[in-house]
N, C-alpha and C. Protein backbone atom coordinates (compact mmCIF):
# COMPACT_ATOMS: atom_id res chain seq x y z
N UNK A 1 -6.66 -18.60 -1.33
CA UNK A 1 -7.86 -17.85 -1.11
C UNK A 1 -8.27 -18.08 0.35
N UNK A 2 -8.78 -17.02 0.99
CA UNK A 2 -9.41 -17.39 2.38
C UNK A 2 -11.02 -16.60 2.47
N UNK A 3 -10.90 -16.66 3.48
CA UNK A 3 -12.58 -15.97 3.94
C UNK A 3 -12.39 -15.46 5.34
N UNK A 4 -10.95 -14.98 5.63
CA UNK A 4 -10.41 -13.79 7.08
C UNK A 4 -11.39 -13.05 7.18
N UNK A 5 -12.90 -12.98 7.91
CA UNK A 5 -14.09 -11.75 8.26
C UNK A 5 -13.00 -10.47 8.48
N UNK A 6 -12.02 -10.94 9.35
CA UNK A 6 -11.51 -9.47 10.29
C UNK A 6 -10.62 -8.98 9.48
N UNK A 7 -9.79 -9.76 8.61
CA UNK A 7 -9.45 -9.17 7.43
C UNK A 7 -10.02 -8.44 6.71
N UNK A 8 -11.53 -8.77 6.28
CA UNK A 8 -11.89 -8.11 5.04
C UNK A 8 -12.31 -7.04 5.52
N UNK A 9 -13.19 -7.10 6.97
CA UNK A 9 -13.68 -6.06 7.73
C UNK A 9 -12.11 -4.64 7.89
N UNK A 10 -11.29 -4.94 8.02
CA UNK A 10 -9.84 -4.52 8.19
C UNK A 10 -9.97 -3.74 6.86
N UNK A 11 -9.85 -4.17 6.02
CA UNK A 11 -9.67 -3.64 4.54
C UNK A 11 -10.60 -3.33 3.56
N UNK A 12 -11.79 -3.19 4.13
CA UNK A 12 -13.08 -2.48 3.60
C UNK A 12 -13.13 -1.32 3.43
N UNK A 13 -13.17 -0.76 2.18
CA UNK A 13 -13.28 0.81 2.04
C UNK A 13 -14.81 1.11 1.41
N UNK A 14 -15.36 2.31 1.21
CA UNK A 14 -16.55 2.47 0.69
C UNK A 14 -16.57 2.38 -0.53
N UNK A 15 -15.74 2.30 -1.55
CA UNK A 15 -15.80 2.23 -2.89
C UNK A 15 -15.79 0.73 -3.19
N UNK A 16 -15.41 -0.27 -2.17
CA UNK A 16 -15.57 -1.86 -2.27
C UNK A 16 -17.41 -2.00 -2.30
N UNK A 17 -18.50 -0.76 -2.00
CA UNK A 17 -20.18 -1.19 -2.12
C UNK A 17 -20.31 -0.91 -3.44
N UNK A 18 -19.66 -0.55 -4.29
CA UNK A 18 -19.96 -0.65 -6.07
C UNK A 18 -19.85 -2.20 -6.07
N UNK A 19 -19.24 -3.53 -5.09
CA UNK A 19 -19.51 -4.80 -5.40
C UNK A 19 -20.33 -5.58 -4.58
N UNK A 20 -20.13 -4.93 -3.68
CA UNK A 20 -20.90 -5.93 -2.67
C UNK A 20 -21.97 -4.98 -1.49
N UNK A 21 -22.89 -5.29 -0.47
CA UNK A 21 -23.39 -4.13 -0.19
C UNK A 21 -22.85 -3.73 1.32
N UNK A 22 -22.22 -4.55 1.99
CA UNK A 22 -21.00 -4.31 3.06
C UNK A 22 -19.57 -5.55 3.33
N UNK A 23 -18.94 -5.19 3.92
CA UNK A 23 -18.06 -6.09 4.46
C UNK A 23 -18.61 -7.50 4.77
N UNK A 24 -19.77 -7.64 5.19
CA UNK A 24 -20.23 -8.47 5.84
C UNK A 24 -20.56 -9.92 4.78
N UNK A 25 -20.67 -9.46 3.67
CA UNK A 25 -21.14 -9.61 2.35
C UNK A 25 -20.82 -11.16 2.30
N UNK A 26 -21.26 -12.33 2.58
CA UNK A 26 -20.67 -13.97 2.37
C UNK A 26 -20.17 -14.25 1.37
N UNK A 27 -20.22 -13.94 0.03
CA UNK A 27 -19.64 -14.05 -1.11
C UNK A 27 -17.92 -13.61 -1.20
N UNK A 28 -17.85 -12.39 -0.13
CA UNK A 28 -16.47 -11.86 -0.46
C UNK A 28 -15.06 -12.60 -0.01
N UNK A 29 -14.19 -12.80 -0.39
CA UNK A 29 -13.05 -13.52 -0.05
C UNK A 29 -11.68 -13.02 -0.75
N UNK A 30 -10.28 -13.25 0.09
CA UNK A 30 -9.51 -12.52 0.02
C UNK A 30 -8.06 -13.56 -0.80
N UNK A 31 -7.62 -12.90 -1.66
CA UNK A 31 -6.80 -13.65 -2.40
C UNK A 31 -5.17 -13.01 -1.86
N UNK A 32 -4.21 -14.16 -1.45
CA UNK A 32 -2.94 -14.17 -1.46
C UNK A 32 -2.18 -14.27 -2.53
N UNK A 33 -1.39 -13.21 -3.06
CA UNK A 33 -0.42 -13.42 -3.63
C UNK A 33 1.15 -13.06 -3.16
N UNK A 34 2.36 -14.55 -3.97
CA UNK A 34 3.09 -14.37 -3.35
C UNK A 34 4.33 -14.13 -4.44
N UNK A 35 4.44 -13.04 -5.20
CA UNK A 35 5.26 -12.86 -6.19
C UNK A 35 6.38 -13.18 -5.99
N UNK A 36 7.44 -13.83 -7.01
CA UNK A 36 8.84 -13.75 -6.56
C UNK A 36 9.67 -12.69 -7.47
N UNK A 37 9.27 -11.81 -8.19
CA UNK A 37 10.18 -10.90 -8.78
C UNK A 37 8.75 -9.47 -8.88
N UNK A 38 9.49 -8.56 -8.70
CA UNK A 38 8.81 -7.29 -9.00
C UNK A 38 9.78 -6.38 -10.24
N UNK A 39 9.03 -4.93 -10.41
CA UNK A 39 9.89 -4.05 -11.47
C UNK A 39 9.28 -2.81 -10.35
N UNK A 40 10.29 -1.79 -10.69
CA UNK A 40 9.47 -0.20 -10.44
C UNK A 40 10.45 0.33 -11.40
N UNK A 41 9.45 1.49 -11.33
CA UNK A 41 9.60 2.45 -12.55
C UNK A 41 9.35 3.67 -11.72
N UNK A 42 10.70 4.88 -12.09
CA UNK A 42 10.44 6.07 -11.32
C UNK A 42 10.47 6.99 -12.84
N UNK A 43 9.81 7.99 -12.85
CA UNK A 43 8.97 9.04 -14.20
C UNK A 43 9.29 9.99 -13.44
N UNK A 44 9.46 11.03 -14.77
CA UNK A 44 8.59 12.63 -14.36
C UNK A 44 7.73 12.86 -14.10
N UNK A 45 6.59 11.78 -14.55
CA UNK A 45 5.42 11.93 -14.30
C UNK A 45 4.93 12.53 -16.05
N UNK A 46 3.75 12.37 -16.16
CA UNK A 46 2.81 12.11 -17.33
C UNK A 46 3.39 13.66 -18.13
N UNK A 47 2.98 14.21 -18.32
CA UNK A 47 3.72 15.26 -19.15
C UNK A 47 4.66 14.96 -19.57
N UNK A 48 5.64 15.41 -18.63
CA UNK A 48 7.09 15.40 -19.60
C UNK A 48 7.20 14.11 -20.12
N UNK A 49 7.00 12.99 -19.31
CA UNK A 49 7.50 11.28 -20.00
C UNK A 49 6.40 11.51 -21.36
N UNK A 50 5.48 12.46 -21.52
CA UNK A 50 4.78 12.18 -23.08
C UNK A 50 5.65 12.96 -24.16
N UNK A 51 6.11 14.02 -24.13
CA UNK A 51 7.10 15.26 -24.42
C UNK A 51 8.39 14.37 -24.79
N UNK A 52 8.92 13.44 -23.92
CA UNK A 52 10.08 13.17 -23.98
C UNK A 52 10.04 11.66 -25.18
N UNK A 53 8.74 11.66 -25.13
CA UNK A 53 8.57 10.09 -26.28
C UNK A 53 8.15 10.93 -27.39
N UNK A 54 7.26 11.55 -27.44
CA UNK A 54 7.14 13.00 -28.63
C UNK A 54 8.48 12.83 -29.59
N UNK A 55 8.98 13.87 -28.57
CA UNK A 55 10.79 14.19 -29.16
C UNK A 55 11.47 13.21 -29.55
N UNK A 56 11.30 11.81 -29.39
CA UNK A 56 12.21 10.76 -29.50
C UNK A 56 11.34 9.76 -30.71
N UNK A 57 10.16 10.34 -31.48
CA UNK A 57 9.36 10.04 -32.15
C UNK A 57 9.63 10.86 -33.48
N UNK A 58 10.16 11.87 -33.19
CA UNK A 58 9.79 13.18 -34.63
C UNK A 58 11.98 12.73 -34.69
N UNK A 59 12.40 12.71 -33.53
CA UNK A 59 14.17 12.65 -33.72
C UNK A 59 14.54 11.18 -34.16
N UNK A 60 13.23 10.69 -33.71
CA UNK A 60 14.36 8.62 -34.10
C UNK A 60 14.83 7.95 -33.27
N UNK A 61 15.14 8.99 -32.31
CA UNK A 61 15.68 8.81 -30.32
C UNK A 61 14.94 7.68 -29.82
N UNK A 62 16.17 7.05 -28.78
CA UNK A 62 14.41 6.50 -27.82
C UNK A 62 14.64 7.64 -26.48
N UNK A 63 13.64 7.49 -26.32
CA UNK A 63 12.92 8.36 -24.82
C UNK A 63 13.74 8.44 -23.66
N UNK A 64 14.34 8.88 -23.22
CA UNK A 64 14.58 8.49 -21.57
C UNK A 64 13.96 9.18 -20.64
N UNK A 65 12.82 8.53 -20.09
CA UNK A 65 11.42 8.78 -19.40
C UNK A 65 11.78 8.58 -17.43
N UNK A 66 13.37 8.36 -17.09
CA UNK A 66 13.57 7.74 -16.15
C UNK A 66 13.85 6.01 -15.71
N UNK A 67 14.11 5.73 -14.59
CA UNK A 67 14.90 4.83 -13.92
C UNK A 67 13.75 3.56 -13.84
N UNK A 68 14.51 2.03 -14.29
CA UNK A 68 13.44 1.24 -14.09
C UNK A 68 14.66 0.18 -13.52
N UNK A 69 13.84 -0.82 -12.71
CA UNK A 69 14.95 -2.25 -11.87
C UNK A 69 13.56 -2.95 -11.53
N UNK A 70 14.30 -4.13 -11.83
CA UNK A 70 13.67 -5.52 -11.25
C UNK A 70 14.40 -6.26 -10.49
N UNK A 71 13.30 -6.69 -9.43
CA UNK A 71 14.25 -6.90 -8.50
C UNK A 71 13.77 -8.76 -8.10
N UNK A 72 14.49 -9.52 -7.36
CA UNK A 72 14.38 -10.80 -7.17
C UNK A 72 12.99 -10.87 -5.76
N UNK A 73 12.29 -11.27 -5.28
CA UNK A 73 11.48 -11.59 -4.02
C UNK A 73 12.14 -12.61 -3.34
């Protein structure tokens, strides 16, 4: 955890005042994370990947909704 001002000031958007009432805010502080494995997942996107679990629901099938990998960090 840190308390980087020029950081947070850096990465302040306006939808961050639903928590706090600016950047400036003393309470706010910035968390590091340092994962060592990730996943992605590439879709058709929401339609068809619902269509394609549908069909694989009424057939018994499983789905193939697209490409997924995990990878090492």
């Amino acid at each position: 955890m840190t308390n980087d001002r020029e950081k947070i000031a850096e990465l302040w958007e306006k939808t961050d005042a639903a928590w706090w009432d600016n950047a400036d805010d003393p309470e706010i502080r910035l968390i590091t994370v340092r994962p060592d494995e990730g996943e992605w997942w590439d879709s058709p996107g929401l339609v068809i990947a619902t269509a394609k679990m549908v069909v694989a629901a009424v057939t018994g099938g499983k789905p193939e909704i697209g490409d997924n990998a995990k990878v090492d960090l």
